[in-house]
PDB file of N, CA and C in Angstrom:
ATOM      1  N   UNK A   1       0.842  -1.174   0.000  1.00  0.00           N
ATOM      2  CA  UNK A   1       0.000   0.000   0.000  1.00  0.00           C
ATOM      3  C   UNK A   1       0.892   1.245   0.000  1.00  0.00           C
ATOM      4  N   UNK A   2       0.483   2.350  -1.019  1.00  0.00           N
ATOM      5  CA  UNK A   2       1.510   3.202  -0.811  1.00  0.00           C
ATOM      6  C   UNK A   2       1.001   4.709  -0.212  1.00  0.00           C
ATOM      7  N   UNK A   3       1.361   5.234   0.475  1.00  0.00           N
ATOM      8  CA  UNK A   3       1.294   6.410   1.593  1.00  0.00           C
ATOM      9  C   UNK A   3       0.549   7.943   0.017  1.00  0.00           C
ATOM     10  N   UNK A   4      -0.684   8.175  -0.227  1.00  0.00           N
ATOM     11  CA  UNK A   4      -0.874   9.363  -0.587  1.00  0.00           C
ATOM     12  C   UNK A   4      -0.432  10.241  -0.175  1.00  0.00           C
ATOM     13  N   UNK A   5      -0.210  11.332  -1.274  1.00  0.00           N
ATOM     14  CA  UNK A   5       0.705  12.711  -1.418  1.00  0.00           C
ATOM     15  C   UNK A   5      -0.208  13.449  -0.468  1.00  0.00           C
ATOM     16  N   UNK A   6       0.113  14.103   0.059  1.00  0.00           N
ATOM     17  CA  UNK A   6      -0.872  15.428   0.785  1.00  0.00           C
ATOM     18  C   UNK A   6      -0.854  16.588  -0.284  1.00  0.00           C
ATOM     19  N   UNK A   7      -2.271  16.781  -0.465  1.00  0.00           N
ATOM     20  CA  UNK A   7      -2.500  18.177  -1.503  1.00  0.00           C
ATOM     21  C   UNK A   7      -2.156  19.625  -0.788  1.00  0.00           C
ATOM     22  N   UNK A   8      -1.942  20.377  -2.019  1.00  0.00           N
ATOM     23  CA  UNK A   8      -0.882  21.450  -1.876  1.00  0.00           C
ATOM     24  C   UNK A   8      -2.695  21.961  -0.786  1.00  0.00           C
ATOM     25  N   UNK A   9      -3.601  22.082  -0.829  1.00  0.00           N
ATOM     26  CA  UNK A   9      -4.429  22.893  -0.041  1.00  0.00           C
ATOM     27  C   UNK A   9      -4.943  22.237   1.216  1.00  0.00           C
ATOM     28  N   UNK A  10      -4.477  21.137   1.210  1.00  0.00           N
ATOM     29  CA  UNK A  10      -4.101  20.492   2.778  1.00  0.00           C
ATOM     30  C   UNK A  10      -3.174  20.975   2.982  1.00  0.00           C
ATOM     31  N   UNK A  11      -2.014  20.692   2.507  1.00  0.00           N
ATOM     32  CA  UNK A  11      -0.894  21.559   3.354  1.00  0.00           C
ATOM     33  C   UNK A  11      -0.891  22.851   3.816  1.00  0.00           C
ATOM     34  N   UNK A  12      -1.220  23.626   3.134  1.00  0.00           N
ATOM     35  CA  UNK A  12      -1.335  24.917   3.259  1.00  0.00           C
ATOM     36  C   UNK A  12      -2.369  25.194   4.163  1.00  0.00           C
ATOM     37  N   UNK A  13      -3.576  24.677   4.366  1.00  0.00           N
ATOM     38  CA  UNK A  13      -4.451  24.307   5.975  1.00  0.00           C
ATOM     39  C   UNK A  13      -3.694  24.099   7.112  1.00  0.00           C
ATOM     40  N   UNK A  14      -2.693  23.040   7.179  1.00  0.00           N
ATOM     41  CA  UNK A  14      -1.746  22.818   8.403  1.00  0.00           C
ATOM     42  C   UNK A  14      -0.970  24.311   8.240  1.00  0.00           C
ATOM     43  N   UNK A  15      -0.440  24.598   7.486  1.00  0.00           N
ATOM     44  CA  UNK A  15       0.360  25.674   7.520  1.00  0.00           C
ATOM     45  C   UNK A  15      -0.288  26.618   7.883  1.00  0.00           C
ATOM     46  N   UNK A  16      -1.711  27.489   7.811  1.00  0.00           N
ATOM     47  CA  UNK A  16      -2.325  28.215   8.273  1.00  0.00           C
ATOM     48  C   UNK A  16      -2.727  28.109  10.125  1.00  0.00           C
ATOM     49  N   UNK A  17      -2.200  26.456  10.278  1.00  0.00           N
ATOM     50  CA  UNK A  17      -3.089  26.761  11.486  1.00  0.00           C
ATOM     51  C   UNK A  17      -1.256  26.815  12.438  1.00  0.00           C
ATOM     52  N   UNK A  18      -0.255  26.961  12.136  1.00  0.00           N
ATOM     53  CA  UNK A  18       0.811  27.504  12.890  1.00  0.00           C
ATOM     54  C   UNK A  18       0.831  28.463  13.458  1.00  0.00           C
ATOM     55  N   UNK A  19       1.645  28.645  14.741  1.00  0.00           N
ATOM     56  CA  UNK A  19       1.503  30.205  15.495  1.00  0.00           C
ATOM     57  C   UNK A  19       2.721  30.686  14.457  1.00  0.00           C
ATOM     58  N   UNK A  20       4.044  30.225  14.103  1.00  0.00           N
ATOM     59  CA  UNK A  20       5.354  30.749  13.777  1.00  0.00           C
ATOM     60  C   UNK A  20       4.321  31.123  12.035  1.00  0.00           C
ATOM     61  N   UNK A  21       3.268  30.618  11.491  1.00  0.00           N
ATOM     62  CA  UNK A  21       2.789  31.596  10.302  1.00  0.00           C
ATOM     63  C   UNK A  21       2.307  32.613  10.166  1.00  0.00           C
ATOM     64  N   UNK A  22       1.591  32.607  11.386  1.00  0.00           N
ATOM     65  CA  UNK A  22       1.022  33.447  11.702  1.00  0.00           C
ATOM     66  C   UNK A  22       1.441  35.097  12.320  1.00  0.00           C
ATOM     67  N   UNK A  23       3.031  34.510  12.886  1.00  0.00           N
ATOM     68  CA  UNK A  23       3.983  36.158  13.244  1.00  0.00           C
ATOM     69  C   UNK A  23       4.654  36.022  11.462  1.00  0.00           C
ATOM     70  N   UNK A  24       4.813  35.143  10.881  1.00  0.00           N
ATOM     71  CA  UNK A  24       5.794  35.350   9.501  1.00  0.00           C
ATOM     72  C   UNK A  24       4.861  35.894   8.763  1.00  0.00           C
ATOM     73  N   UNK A  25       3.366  35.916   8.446  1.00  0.00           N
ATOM     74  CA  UNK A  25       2.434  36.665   7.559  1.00  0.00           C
ATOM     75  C   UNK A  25       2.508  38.100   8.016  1.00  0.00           C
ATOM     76  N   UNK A  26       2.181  38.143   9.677  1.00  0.00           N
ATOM     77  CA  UNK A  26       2.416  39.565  10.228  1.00  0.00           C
ATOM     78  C   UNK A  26       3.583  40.532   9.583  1.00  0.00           C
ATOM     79  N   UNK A  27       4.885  39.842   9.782  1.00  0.00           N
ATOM     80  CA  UNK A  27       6.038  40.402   9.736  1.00  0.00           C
ATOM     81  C   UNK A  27       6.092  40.716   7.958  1.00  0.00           C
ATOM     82  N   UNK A  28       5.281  39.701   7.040  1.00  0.00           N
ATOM     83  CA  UNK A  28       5.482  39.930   5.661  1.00  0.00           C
ATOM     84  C   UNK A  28       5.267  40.536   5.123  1.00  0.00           C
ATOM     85  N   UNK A  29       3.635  40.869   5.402  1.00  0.00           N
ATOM     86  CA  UNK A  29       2.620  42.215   5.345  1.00  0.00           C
ATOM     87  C   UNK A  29       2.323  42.648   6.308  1.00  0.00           C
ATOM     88  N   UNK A  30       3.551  43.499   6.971  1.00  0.00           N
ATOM     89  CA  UNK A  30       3.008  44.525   8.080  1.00  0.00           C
ATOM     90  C   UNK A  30       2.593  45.500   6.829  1.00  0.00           C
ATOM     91  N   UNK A  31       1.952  46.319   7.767  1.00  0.00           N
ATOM     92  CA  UNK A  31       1.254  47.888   6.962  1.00  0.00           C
ATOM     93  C   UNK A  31       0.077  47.170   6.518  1.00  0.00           C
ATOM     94  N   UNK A  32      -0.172  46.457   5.771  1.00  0.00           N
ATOM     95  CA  UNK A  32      -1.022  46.078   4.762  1.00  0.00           C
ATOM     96  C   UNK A  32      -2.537  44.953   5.056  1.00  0.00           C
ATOM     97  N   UNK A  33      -2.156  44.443   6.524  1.00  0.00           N
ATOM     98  CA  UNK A  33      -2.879  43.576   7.654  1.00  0.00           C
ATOM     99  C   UNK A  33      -2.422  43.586   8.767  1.00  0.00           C
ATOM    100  N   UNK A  34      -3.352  43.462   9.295  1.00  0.00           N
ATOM    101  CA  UNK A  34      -3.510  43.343  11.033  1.00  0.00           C
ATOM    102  C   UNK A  34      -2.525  42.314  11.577  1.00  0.00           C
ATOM    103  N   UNK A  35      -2.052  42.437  12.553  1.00  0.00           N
ATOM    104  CA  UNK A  35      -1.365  41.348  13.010  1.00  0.00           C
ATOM    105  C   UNK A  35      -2.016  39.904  12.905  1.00  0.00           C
ATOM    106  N   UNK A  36      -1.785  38.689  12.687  1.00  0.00           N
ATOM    107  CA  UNK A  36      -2.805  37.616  12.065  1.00  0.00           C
ATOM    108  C   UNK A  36      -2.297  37.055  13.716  1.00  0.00           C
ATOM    109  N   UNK A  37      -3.680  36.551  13.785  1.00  0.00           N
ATOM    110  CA  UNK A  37      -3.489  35.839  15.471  1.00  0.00           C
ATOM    111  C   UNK A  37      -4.545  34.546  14.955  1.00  0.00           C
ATOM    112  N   UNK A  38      -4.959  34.065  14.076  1.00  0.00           N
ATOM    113  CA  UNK A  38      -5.656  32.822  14.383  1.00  0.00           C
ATOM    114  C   UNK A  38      -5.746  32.241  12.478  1.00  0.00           C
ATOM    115  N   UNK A  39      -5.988  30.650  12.515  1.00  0.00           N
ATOM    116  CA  UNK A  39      -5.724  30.298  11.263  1.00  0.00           C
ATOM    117  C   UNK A  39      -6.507  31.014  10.394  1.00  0.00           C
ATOM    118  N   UNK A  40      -7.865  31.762  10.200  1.00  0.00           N
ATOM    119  CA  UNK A  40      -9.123  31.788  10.049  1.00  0.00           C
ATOM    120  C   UNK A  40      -8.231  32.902   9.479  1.00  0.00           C
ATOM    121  N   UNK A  41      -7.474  33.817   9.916  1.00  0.00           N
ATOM    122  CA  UNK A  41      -6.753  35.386   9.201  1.00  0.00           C
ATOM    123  C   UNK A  41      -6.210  35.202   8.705  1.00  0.00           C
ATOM    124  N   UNK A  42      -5.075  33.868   8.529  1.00  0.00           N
ATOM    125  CA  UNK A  42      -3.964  33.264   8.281  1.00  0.00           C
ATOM    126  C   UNK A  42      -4.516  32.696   6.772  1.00  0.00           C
ATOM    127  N   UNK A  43      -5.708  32.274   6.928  1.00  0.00           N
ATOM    128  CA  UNK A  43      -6.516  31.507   5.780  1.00  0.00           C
ATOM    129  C   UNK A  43      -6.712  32.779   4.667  1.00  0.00           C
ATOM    130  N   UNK A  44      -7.596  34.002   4.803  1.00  0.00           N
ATOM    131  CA  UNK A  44      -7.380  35.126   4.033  1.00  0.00           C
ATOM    132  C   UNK A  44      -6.576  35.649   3.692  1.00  0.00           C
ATOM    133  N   UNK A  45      -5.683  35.700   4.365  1.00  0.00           N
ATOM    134  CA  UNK A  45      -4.291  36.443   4.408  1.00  0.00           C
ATOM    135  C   UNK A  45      -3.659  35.511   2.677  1.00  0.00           C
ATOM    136  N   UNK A  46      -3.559  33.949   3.064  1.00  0.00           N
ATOM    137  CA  UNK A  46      -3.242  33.239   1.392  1.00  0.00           C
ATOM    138  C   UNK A  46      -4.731  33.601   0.483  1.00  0.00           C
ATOM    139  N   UNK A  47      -5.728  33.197   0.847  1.00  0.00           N
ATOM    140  CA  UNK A  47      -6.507  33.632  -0.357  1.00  0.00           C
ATOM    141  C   UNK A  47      -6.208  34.770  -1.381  1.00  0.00           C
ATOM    142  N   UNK A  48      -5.942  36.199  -0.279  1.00  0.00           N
ATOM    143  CA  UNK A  48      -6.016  37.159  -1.151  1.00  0.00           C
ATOM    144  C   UNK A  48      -4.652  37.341  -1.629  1.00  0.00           C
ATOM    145  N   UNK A  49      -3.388  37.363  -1.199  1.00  0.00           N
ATOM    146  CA  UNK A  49      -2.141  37.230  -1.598  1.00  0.00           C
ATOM    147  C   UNK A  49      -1.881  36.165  -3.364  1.00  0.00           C
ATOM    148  N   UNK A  50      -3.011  35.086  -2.848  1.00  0.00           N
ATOM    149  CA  UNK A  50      -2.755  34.196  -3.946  1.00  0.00           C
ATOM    150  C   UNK A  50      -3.744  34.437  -4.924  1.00  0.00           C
ATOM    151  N   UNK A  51      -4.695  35.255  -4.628  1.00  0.00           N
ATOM    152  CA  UNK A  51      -6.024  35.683  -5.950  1.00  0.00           C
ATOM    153  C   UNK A  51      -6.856  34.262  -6.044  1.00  0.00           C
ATOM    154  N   UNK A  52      -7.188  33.740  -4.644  1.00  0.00           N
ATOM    155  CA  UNK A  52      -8.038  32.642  -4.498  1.00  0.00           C
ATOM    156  C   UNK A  52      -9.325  32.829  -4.156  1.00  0.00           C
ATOM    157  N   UNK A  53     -10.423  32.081  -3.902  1.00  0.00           N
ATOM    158  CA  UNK A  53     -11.512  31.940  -3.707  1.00  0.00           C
ATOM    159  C   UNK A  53     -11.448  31.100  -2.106  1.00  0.00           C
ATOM    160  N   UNK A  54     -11.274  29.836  -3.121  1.00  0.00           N
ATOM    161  CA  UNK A  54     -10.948  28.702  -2.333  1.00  0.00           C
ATOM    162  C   UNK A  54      -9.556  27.939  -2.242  1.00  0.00           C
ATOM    163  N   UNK A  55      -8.996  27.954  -1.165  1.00  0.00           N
ATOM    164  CA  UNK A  55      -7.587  27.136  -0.922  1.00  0.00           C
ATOM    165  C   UNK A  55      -7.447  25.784  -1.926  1.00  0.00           C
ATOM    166  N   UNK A  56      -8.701  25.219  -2.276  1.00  0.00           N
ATOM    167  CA  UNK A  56      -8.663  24.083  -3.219  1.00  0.00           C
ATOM    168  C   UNK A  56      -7.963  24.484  -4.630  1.00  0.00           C
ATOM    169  N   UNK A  57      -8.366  25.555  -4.829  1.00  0.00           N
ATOM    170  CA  UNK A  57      -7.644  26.227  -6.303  1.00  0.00           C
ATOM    171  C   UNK A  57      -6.335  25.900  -6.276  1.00  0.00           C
ATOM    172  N   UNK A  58      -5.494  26.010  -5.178  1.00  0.00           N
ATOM    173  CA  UNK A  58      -4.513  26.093  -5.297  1.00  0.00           C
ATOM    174  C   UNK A  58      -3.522  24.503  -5.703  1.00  0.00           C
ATOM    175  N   UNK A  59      -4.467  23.634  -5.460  1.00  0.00           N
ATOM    176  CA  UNK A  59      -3.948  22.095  -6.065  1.00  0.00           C
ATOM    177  C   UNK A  59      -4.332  21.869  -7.294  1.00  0.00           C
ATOM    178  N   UNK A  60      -4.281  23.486  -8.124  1.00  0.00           N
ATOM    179  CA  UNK A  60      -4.224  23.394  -9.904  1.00  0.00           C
ATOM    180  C   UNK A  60      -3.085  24.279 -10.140  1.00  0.00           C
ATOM    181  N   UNK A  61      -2.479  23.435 -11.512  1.00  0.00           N
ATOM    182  CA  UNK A  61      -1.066  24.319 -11.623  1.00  0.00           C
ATOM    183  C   UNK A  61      -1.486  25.608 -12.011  1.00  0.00           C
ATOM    184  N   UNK A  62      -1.149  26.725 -11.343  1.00  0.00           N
ATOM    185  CA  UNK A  62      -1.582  28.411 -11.939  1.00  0.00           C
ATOM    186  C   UNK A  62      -0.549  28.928 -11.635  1.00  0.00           C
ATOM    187  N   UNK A  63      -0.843  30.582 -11.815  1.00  0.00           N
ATOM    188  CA  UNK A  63      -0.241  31.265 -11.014  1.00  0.00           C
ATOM    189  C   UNK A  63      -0.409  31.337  -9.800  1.00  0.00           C
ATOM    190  N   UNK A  64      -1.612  31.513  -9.461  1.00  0.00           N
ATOM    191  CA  UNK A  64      -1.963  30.923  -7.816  1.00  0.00           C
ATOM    192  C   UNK A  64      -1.784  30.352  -7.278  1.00  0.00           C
ATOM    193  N   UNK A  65      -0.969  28.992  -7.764  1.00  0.00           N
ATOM    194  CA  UNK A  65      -0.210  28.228  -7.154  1.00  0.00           C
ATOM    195  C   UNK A  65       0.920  28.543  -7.167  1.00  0.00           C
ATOM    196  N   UNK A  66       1.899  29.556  -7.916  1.00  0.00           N
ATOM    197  CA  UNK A  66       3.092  29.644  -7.537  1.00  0.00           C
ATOM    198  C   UNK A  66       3.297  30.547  -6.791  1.00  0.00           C
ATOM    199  N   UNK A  67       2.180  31.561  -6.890  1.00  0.00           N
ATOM    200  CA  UNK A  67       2.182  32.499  -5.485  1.00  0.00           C
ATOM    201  C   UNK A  67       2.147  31.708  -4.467  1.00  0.00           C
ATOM    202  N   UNK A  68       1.438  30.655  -3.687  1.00  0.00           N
ATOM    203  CA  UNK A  68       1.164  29.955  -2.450  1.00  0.00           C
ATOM    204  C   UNK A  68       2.792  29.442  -2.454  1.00  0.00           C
ATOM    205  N   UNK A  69       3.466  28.963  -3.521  1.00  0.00           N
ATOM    206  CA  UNK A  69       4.810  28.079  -3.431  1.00  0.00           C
ATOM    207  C   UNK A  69       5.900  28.957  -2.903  1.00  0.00           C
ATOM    208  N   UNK A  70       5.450  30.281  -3.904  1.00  0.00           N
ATOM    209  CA  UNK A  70       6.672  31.234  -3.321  1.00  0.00           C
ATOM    210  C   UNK A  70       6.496  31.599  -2.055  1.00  0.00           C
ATOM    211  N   UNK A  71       5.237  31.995  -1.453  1.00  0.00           N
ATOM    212  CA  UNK A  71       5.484  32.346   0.109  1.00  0.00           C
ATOM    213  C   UNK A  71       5.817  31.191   0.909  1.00  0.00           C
ATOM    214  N   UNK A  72       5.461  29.852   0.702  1.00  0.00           N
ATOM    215  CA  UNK A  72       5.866  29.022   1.286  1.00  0.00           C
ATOM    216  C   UNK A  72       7.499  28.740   1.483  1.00  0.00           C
ATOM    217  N   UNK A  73       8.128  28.986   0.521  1.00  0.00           N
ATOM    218  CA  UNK A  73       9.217  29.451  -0.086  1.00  0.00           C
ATOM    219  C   UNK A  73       9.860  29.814   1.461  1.00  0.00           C
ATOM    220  N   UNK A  74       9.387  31.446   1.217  1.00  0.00           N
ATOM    221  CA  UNK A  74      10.074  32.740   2.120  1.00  0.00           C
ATOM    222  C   UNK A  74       9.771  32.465   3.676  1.00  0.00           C
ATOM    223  N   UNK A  75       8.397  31.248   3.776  1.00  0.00           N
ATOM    224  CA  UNK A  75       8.023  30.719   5.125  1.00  0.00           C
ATOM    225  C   UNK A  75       9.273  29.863   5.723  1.00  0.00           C
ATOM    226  N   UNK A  76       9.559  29.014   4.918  1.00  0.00           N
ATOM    227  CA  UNK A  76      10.901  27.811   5.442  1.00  0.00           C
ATOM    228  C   UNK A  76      11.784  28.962   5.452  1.00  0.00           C
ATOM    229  N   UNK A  77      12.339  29.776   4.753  1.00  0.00           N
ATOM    230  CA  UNK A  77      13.392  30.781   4.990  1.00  0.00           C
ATOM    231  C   UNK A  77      13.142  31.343   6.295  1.00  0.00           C
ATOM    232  N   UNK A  78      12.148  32.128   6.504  1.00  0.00           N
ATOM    233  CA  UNK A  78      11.821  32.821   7.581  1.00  0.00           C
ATOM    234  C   UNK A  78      12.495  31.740   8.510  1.00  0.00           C
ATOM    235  N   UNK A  79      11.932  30.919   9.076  1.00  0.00           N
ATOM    236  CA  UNK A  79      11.853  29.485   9.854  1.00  0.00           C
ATOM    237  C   UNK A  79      13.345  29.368  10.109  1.00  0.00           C
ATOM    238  N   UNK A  80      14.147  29.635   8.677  1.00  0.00           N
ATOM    239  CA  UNK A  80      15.532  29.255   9.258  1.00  0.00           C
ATOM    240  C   UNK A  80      16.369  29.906   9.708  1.00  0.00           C
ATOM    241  N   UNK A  81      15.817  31.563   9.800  1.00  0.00           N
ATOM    242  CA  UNK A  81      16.760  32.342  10.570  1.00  0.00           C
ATOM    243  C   UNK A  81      16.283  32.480  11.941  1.00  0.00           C
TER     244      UNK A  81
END
């Protein structure tokens, strides 16, 4: 039996519900949003960054998906300093 992939808008669900995403969205778009304190802000915060509707969009190859890739991107960076 082999272990299914986790979709890019599952992941990005776990990733929304982190506290360390939630100061890295703050810190990304200060000026531009509120400090994000819960997944639910964290969740808008990618919608509108990525020109989504629904987080499901984002497990189609677009641009909207490479927006979600690139912040994910600058998220593990963040993470490693």
């Amino acid at each position: 039996m082999t272990k299914r992939a986790m979709s890019i808008a599952s992941f990005c669900a776990m990733t929304c519900n982190e506290g360390g995403f939630h100061v890295f969205l703050s810190e990304e778009f200060d000026g531009i949003w509120p400090e994000i304190r819960s997944a639910a802000q964290a969740t808008e915060v990618v919608k509108t960054h990525c020109g989504v509707k629904s987080r499901s969009e984002l497990n189609i190859e677009s641009l909207q998906q490479q927006a979600w890739l690139e912040l994910q991107a600058k998220y593990k960076d963040w993470l490693r300093c």
